[in-house]
N, C-alpha and C. Protein backbone atom coordinates (compact mmCIF):
# COMPACT_ATOMS: atom_id res chain seq x y z
N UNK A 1 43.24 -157.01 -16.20
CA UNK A 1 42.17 -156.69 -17.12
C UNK A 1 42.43 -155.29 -17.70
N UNK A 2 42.22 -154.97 -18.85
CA UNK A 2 42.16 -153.95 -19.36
C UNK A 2 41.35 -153.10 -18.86
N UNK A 3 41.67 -151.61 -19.21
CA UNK A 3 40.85 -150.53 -18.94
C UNK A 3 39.22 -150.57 -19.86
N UNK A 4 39.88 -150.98 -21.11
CA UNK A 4 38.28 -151.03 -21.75
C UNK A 4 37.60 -151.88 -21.08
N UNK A 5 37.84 -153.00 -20.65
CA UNK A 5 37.25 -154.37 -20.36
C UNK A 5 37.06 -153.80 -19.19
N UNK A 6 37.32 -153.00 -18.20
CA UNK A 6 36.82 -152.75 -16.85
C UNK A 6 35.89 -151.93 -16.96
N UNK A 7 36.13 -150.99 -18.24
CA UNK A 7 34.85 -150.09 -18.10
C UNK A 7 33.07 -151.08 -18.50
N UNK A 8 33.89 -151.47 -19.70
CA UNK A 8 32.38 -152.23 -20.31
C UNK A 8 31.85 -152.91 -19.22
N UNK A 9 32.83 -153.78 -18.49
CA UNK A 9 32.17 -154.77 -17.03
C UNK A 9 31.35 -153.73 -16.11
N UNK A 10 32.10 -152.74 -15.86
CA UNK A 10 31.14 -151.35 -14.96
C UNK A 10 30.01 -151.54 -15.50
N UNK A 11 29.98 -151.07 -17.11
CA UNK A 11 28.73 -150.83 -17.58
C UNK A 11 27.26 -152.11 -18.12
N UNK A 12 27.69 -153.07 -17.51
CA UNK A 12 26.92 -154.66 -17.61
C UNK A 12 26.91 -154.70 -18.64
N UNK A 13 28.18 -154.32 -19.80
CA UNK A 13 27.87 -154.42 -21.06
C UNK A 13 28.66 -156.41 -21.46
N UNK A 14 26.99 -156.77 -21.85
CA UNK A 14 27.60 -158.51 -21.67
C UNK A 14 28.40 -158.65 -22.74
N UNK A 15 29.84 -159.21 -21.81
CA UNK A 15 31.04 -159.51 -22.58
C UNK A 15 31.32 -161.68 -22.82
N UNK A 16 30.28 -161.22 -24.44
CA UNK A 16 30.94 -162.71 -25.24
C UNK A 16 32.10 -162.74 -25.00
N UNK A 17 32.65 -164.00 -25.96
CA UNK A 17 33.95 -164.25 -25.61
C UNK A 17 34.56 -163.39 -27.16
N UNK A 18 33.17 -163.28 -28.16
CA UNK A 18 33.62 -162.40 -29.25
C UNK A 18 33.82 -160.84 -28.76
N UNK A 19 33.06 -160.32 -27.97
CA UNK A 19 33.42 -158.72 -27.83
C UNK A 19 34.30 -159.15 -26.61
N UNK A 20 34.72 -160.12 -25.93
CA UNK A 20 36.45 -159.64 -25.20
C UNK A 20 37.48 -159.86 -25.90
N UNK A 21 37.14 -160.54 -26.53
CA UNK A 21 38.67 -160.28 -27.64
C UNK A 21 38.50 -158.80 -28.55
N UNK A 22 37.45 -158.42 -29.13
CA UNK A 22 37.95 -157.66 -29.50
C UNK A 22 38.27 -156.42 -28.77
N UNK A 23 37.88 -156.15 -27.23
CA UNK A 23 38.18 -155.39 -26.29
C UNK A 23 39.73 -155.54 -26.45
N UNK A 24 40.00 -156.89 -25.88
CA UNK A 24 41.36 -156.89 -25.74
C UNK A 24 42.19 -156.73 -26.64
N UNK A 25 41.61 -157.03 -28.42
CA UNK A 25 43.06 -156.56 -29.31
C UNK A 25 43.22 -154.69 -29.22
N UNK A 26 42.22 -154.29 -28.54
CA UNK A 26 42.14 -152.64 -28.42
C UNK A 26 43.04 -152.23 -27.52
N UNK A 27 43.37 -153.13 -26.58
CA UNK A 27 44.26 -152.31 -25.64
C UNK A 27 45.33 -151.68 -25.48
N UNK A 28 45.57 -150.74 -25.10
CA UNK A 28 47.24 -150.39 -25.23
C UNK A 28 47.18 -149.09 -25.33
N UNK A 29 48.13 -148.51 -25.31
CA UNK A 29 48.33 -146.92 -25.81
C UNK A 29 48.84 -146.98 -26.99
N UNK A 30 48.45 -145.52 -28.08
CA UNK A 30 48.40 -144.89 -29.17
C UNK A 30 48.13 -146.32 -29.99
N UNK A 31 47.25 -146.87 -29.53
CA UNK A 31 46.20 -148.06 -30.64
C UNK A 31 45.06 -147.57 -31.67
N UNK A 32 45.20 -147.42 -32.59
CA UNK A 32 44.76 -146.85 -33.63
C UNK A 32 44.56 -147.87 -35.05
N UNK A 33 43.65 -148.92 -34.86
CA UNK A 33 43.73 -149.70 -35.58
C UNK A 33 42.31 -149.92 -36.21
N UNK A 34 42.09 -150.33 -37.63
CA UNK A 34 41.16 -150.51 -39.14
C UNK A 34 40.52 -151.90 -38.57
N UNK A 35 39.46 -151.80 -38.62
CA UNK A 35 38.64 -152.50 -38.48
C UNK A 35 39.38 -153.85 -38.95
N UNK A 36 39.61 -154.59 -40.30
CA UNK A 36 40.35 -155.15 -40.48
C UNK A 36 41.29 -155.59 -39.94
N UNK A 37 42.24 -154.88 -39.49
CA UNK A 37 43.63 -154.80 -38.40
C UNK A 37 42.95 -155.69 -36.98
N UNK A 38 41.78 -155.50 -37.04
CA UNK A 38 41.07 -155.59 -35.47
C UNK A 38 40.81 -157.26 -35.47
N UNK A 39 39.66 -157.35 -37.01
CA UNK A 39 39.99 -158.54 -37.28
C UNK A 39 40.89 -159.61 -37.48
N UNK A 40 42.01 -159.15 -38.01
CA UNK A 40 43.00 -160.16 -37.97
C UNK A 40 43.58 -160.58 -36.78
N UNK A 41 43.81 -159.32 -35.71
CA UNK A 41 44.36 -159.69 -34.57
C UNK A 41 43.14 -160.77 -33.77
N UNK A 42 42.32 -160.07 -33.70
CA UNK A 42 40.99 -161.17 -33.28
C UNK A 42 41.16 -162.63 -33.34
N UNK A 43 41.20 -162.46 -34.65
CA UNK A 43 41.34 -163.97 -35.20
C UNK A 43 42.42 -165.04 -35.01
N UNK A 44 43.55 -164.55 -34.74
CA UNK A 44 44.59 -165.49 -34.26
C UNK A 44 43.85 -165.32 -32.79
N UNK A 45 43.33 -165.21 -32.19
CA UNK A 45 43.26 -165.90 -30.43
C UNK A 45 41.48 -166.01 -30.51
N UNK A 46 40.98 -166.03 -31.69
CA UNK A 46 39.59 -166.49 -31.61
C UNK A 46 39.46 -166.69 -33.03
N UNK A 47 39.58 -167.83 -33.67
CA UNK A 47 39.80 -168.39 -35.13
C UNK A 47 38.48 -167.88 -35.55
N UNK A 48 37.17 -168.44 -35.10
CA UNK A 48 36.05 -168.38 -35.48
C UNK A 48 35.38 -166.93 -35.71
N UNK A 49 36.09 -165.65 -34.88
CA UNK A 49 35.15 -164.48 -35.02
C UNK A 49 34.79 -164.37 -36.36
N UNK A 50 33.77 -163.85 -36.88
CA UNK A 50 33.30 -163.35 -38.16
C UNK A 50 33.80 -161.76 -38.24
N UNK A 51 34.12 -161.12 -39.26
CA UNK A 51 34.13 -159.53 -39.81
C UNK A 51 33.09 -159.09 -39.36
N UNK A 52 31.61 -159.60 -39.75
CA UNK A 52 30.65 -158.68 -39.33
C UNK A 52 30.50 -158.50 -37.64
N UNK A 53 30.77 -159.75 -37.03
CA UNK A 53 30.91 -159.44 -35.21
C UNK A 53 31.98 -158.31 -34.90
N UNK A 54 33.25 -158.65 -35.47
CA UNK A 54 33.96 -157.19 -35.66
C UNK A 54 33.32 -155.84 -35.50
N UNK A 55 33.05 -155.80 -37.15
CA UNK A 55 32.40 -154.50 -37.55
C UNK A 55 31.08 -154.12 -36.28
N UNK A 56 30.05 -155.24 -35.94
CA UNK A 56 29.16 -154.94 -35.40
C UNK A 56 29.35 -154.03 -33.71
N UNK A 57 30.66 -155.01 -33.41
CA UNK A 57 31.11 -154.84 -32.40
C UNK A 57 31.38 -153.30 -32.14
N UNK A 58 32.56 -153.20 -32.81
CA UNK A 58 33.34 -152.12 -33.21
C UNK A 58 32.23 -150.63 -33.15
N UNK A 59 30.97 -150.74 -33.54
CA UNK A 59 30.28 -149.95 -33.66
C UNK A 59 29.20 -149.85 -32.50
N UNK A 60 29.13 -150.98 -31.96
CA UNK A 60 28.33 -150.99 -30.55
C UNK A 60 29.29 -149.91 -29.50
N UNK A 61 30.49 -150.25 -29.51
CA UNK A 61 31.58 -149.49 -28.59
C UNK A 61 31.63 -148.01 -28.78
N UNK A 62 31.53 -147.66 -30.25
CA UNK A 62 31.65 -146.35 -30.79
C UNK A 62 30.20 -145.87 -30.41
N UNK A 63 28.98 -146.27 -30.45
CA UNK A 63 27.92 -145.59 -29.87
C UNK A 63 27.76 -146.04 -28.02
N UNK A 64 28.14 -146.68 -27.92
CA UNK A 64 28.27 -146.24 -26.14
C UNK A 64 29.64 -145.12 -26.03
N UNK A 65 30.39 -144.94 -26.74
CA UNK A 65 31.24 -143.57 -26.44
C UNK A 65 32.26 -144.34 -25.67
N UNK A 66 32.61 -145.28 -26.28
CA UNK A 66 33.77 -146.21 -25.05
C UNK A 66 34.83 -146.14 -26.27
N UNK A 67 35.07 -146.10 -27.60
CA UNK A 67 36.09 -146.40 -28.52
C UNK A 67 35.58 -144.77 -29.34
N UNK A 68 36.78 -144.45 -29.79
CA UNK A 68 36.23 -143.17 -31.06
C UNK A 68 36.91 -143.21 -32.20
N UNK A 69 35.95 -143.00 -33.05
CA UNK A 69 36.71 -143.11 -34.32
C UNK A 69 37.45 -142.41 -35.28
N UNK A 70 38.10 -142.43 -35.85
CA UNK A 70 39.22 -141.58 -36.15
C UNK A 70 39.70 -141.79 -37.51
N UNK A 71 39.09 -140.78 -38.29
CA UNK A 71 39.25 -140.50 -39.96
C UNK A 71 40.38 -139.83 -40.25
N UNK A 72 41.30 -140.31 -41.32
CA UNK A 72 42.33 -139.89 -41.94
C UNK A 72 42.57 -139.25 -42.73
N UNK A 73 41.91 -138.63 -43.64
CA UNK A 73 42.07 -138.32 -44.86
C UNK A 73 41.79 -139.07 -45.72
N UNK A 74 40.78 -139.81 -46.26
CA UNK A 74 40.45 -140.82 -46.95
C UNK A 74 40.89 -142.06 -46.52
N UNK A 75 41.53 -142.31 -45.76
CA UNK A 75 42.55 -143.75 -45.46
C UNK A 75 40.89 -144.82 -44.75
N UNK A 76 41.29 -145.68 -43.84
CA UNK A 76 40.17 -146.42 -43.60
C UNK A 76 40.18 -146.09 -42.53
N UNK A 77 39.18 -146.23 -41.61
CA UNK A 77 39.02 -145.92 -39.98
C UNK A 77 39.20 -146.71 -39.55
N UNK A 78 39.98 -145.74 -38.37
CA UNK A 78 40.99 -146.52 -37.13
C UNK A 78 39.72 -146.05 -35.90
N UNK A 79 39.79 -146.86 -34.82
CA UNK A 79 39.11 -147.02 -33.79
C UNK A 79 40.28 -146.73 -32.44
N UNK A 80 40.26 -145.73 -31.86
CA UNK A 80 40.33 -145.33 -30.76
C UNK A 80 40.41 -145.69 -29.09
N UNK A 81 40.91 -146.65 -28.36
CA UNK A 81 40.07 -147.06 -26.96
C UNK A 81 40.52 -145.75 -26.19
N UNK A 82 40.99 -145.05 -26.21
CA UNK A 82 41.34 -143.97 -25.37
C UNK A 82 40.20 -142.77 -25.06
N UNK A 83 39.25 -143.04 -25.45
CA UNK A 83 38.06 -142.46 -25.48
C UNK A 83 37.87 -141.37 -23.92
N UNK A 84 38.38 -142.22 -23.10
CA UNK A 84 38.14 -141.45 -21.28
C UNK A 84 38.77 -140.34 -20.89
N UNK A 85 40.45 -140.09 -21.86
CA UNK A 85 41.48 -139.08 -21.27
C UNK A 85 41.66 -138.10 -22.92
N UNK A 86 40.86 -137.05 -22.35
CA UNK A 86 41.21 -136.11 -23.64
C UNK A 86 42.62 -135.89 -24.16
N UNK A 87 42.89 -135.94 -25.92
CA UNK A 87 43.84 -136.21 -26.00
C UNK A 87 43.79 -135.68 -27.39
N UNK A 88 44.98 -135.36 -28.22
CA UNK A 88 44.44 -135.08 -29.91
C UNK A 88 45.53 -136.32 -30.57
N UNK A 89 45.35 -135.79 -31.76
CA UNK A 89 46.02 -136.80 -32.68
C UNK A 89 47.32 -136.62 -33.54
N UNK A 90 48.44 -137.11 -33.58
CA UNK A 90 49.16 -136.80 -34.87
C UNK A 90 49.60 -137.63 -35.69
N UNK A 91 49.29 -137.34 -36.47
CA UNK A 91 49.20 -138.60 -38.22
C UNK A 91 50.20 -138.04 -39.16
N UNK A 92 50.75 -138.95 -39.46
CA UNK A 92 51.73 -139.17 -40.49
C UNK A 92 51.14 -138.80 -41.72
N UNK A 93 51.40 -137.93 -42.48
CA UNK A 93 50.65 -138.06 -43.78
C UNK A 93 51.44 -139.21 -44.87
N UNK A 94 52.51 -139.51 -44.87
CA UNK A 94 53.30 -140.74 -45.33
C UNK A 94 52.35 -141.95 -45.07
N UNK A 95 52.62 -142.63 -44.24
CA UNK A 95 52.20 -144.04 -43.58
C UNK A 95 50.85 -143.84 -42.83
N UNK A 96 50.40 -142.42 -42.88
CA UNK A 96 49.03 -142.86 -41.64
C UNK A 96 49.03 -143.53 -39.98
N UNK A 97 50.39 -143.48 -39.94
CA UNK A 97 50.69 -143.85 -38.24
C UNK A 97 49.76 -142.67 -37.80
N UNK A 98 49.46 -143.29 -36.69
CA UNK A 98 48.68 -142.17 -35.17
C UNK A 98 49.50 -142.57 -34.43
N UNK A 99 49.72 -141.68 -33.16
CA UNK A 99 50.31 -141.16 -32.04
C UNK A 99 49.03 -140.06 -31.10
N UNK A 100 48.65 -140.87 -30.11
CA UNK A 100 48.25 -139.53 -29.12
C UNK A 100 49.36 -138.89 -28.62
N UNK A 101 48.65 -137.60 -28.91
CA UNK A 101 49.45 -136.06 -27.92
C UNK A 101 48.78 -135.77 -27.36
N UNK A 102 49.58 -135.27 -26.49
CA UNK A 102 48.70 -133.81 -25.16
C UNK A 102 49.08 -133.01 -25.05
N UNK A 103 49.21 -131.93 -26.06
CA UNK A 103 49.67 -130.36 -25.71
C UNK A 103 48.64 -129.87 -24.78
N UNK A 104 50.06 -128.88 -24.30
CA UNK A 104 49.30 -127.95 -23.52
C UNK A 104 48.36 -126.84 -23.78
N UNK A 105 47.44 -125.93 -22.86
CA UNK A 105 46.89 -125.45 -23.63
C UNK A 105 45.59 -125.74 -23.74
N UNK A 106 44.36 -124.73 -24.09
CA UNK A 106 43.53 -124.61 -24.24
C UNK A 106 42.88 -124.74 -25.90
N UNK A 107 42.35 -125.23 -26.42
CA UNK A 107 42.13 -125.17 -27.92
C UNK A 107 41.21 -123.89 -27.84
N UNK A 108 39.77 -124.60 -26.84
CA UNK A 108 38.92 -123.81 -27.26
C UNK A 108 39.16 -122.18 -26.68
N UNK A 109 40.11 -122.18 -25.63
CA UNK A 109 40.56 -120.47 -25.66
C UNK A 109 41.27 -119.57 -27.05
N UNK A 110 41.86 -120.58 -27.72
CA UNK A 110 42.52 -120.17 -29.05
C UNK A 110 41.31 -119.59 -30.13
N UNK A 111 40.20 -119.79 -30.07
CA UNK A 111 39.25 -119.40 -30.74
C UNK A 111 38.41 -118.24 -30.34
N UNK A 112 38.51 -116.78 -30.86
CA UNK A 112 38.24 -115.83 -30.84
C UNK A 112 37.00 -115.38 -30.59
N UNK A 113 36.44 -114.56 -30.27
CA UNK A 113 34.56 -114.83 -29.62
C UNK A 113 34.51 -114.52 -30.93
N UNK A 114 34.52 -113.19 -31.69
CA UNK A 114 34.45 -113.10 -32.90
C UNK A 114 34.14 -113.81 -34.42
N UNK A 115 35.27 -115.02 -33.77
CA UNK A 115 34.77 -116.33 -34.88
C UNK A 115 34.44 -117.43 -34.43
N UNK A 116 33.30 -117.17 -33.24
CA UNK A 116 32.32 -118.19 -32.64
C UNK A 116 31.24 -118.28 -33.44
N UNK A 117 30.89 -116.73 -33.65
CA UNK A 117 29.37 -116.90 -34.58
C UNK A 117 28.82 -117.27 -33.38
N UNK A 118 28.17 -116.53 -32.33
CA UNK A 118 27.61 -116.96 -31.66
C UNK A 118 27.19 -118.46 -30.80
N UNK A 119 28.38 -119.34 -32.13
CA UNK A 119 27.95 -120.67 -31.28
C UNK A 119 28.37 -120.79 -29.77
N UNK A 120 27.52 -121.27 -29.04
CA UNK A 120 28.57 -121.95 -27.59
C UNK A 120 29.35 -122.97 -27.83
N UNK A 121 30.86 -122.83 -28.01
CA UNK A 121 31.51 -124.16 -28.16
C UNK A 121 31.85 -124.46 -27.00
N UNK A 122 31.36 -126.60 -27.21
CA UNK A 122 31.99 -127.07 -26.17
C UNK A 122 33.34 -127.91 -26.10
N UNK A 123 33.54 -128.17 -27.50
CA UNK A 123 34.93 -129.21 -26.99
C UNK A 123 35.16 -128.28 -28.46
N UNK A 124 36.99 -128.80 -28.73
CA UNK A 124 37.18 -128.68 -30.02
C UNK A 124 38.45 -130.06 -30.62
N UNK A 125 38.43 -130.47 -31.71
CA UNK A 125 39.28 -131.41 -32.28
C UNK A 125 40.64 -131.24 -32.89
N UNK A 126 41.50 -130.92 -32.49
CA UNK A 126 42.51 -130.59 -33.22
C UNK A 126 43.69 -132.01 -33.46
N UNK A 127 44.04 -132.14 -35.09
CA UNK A 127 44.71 -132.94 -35.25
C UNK A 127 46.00 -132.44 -36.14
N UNK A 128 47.07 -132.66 -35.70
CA UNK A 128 48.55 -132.40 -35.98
C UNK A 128 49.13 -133.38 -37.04
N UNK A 129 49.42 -132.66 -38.20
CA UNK A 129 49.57 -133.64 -39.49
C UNK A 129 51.41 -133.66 -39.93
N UNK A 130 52.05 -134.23 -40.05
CA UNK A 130 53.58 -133.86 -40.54
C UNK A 130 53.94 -135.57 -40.73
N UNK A 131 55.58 -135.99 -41.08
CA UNK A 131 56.08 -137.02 -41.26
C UNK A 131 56.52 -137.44 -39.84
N UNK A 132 56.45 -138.79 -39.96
CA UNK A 132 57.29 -139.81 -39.17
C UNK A 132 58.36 -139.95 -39.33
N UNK A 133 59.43 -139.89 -38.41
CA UNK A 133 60.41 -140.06 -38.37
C UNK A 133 61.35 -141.42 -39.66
N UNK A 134 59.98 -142.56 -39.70
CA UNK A 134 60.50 -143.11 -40.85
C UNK A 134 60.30 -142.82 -42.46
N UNK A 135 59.14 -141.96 -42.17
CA UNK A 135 58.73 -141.79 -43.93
C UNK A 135 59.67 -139.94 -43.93
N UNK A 136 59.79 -139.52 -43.16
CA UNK A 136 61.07 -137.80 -42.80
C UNK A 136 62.44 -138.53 -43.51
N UNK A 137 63.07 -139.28 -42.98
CA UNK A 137 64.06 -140.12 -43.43
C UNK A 137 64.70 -140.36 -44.56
């Protein structure tokens, strides 16, 4: 069983046979896939899902904090399952591939009290933008 699918089961979150598939087209590492993308995979091992069970889905996960979502630069949103192990992002500006990274390192120590502005920060987002090795090429 997947990690998503073990968490949602933890959480008695009742798993149709429409939200385990789409659990399961989520699985994997550096999965970063468009709602769409989600659907199609869906759909070859569950003909019948609808887009909106998708979409609906997709957004039930993102407000329990189990999937996160992940904006490109205008491109379409990709959905996240890696939600549990802090991690940042690096995107292709070519093709829009994602890749999780884990540098080392502190983000939020990199930020100066000075240009806190008094906020208390608690997390921070940093995403790493350059070419892929196929669109570098």
């Amino acid at each position: 069983m997947s990690d998503l699918l073990e968490r949602l089961r933890g959480r008695g979150w009742r798993l149709t046979s429409q939200r385990r598939v789409v659990a399961e087209v989520l699985d994997g590492e550096h999965v970063h896939l468009t709602a769409d993308e989600v659907h199609a995979r869906a759909a070859e091992r569950l003909p019948e899902i609808s887009r909106a069970t998708v979409y609906n889905t997709l957004g039930e996960l993102v407000t329990l904090g189990e999937i996160v979502e992940v904006s490109t630069d205008g491109r379409a949103k990709r959905y996240d399952p890696n939600a549990h192990h802090p991690h940042q992002h690096l995107i292709c500006t070519g093709c829009g591939a994602i890749r999780d990274v884990h540098p080392q390192g502190d983000p939020l120590a990199d930020l100066p009290a000075e240009q806190r502005f008094g906020f208390v920060v608690a997390q921070a987002e940093v995403t790493y933008r350059g070419l892929c090795p196929d669109c570098a090429g």
